[in-house]
C-alpha atoms as a PDB file:
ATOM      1  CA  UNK A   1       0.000   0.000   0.000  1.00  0.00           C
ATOM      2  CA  UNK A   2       0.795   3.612  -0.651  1.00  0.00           C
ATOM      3  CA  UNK A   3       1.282   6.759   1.760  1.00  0.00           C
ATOM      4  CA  UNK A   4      -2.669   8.058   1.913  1.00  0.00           C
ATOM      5  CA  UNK A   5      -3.472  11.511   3.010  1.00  0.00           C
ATOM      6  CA  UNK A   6      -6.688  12.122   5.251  1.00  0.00           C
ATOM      7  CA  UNK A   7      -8.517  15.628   5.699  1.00  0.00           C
ATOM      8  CA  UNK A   8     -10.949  16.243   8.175  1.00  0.00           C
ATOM      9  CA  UNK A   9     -12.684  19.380   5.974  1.00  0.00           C
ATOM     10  CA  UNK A  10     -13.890  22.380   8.184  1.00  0.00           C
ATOM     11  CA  UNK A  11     -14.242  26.258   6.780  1.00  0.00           C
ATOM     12  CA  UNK A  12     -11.673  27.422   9.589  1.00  0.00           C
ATOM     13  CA  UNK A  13      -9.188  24.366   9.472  1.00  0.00           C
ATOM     14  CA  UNK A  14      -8.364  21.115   7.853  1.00  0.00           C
ATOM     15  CA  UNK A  15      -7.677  18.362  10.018  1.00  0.00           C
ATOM     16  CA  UNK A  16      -4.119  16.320   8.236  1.00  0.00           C
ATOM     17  CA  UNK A  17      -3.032  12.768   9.133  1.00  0.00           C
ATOM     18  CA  UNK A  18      -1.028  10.700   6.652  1.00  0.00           C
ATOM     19  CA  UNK A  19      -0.235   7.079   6.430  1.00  0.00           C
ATOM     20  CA  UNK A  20       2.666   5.349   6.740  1.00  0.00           C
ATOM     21  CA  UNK A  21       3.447   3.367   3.799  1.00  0.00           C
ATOM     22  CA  UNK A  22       2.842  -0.079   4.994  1.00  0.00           C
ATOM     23  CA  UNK A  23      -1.323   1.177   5.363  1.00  0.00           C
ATOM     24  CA  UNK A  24      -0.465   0.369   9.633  1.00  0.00           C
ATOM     25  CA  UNK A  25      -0.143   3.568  10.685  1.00  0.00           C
ATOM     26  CA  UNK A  26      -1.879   7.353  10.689  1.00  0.00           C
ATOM     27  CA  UNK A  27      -0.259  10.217  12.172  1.00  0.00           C
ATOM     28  CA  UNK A  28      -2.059  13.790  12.799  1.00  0.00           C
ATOM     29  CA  UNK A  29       0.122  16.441  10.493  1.00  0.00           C
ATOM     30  CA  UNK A  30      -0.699  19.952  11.213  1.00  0.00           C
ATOM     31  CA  UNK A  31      -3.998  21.222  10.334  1.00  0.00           C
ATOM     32  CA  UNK A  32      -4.038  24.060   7.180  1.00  0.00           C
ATOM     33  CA  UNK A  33      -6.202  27.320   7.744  1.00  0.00           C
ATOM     34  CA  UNK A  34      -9.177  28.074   5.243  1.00  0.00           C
ATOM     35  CA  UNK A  35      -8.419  25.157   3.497  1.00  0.00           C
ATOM     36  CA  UNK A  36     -11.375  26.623   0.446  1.00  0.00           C
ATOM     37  CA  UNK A  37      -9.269  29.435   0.133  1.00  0.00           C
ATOM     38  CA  UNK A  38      -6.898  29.769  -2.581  1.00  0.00           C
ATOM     39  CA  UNK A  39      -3.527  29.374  -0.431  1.00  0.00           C
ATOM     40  CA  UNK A  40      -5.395  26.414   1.318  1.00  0.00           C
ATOM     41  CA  UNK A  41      -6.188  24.383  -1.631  1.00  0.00           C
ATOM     42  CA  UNK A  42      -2.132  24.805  -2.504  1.00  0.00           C
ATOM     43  CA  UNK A  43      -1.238  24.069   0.785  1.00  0.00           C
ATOM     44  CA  UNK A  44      -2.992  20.756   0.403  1.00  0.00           C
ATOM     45  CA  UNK A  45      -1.533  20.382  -2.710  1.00  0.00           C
ATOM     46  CA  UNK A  46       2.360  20.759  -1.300  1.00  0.00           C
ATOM     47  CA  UNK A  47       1.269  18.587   1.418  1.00  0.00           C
ATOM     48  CA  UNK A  48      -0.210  15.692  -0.994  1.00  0.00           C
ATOM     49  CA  UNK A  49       3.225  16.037  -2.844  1.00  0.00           C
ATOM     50  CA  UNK A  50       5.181  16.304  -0.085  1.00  0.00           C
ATOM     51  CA  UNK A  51       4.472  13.705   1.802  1.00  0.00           C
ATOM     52  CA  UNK A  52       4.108  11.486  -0.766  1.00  0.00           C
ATOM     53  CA  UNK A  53       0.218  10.694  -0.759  1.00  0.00           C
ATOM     54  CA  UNK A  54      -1.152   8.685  -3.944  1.00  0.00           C
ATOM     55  CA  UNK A  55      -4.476   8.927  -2.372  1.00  0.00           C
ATOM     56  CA  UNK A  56      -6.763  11.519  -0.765  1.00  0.00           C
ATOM     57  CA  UNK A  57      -9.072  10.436   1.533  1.00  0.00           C
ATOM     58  CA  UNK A  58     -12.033  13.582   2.905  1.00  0.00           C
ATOM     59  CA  UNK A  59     -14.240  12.982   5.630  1.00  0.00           C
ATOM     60  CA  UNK A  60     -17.925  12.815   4.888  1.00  0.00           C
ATOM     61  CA  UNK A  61     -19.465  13.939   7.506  1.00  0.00           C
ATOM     62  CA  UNK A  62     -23.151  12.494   7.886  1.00  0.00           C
ATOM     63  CA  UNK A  63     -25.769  12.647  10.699  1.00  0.00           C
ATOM     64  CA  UNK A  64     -25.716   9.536  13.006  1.00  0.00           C
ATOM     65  CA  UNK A  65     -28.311   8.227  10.891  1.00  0.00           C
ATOM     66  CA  UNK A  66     -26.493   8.121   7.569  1.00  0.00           C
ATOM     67  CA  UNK A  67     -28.290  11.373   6.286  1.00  0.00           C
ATOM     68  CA  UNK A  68     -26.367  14.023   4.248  1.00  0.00           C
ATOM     69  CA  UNK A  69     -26.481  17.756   5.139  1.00  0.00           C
ATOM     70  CA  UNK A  70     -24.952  20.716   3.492  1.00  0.00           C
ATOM     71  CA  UNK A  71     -21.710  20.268   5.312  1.00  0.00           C
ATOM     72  CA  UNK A  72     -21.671  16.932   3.510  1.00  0.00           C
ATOM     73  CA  UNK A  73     -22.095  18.538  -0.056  1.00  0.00           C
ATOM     74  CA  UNK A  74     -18.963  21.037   0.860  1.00  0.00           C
ATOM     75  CA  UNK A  75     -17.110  17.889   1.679  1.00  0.00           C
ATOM     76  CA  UNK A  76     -18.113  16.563  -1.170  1.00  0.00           C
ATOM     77  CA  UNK A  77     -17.160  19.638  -3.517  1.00  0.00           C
ATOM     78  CA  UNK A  78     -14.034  20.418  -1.577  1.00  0.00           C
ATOM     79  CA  UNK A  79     -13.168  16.719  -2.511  1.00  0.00           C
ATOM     80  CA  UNK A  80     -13.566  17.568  -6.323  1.00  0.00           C
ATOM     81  CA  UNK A  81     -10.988  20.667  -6.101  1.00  0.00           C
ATOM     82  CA  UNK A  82      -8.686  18.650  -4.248  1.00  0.00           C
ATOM     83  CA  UNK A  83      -8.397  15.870  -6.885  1.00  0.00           C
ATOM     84  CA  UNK A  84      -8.265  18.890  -9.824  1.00  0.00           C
ATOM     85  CA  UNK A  85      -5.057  20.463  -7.365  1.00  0.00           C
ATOM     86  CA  UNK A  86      -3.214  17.604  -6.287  1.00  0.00           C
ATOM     87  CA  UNK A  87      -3.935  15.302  -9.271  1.00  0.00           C
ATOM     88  CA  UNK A  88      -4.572  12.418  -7.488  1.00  0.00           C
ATOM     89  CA  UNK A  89      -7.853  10.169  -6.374  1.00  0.00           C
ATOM     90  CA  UNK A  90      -9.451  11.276  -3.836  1.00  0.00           C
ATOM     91  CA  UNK A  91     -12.379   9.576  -2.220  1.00  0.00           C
ATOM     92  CA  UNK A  92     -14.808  10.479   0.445  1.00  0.00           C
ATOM     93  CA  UNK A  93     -15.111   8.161   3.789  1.00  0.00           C
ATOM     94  CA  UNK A  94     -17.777   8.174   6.496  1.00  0.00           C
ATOM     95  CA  UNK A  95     -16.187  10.635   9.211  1.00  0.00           C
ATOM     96  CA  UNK A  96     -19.485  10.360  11.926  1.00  0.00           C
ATOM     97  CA  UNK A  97     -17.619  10.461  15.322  1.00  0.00           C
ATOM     98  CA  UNK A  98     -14.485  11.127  14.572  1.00  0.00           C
ATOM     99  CA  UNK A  99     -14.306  14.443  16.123  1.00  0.00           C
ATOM    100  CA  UNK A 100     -15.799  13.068  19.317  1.00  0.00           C
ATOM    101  CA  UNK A 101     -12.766  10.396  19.601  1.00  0.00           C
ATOM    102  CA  UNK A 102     -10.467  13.096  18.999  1.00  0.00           C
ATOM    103  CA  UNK A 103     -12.068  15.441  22.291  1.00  0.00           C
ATOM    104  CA  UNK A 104     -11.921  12.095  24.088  1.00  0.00           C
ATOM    105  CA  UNK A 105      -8.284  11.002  23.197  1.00  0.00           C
ATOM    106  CA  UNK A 106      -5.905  14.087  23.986  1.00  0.00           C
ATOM    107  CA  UNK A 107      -2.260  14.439  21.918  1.00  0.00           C
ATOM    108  CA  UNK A 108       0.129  16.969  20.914  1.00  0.00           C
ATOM    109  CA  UNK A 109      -1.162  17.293  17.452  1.00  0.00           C
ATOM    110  CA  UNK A 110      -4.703  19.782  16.943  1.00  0.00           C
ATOM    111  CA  UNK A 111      -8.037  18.095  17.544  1.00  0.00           C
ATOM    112  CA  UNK A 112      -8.612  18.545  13.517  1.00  0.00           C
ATOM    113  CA  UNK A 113      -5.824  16.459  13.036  1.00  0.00           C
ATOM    114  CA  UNK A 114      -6.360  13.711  15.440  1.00  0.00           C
ATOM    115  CA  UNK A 115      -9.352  13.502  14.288  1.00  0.00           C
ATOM    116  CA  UNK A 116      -8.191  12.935  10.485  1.00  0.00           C
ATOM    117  CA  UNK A 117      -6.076  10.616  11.896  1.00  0.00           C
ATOM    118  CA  UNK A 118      -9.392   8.197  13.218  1.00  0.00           C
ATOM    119  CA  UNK A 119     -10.888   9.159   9.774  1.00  0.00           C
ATOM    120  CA  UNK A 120      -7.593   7.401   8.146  1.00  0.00           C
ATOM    121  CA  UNK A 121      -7.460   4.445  10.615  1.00  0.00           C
ATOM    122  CA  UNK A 122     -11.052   3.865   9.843  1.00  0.00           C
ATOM    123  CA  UNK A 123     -10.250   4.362   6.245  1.00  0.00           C
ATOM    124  CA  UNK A 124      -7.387   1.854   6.404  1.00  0.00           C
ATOM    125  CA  UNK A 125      -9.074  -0.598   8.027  1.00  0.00           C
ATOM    126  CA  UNK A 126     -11.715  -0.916   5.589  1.00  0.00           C
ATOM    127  CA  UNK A 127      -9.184  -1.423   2.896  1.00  0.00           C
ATOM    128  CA  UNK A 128      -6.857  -3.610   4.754  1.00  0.00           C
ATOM    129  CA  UNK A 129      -4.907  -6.369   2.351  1.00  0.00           C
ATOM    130  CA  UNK A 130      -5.174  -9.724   4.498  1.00  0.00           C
END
């Protein structure tokens, strides 16, 4: 498996975690302000590049009973300028509750970030090679 990139999408800040490149591991990178901004959609671009990522994963964030909301169709369109900047896929994964593990399991890294970084476990474990 590759190095994947997860983003936790908000209007403020976007959550960061990346992969290691066995698929084992995510790790919280620092979060990137107004991420639908101009300089944020770069930003995410020199981090895809950067660190390597051949895959984008965004949150999708849906109500707890699988509903969509508008924050899920900026997700979803925030997704689509992503792949057109960093020219690579990028896919959308269920991010209900991720935020709430973050609150609940303090780090060093931003609660954005931590909480990419359940959004890529729970990402990686769904695509797990056995």
């Amino acid at each position: 498996m590759s190095r994947v990139l997860a983003l936790d999408h908000g209007a403020a800040r976007c959550g960061c975690a990346v992969s290691d490149p066995s698929g084992t591991l995510a790790s919280p990178l620092e979060a990137i302000a107004r991420p639908d901004s101009p300089a944020g959609l770069e930003a995410v671009a020199r981090l895809v590049s950067e660190t390597g990522a051949e895959r984008v994963v965004v949150g999708l964030p849906l109500t707890l009973r699988g509903e969509e909301r508008s924050q899920a169709a900026a997700a979803r369109a925030f997704a689509g300028r992503v792949a057109k900047a960093a020219g690579v896929p990028v896919e959308l994964h269920d991010e209900r509750l991720t935020t709430r593990q973050a609150e609940r399991e303090p780090g060093r890294a931003d609660e954005d970030s931590r909480a990419a970084a359940h959004l890529l476990e729970s990402w990686l474990r769904t695509h797990a090679t056995a």
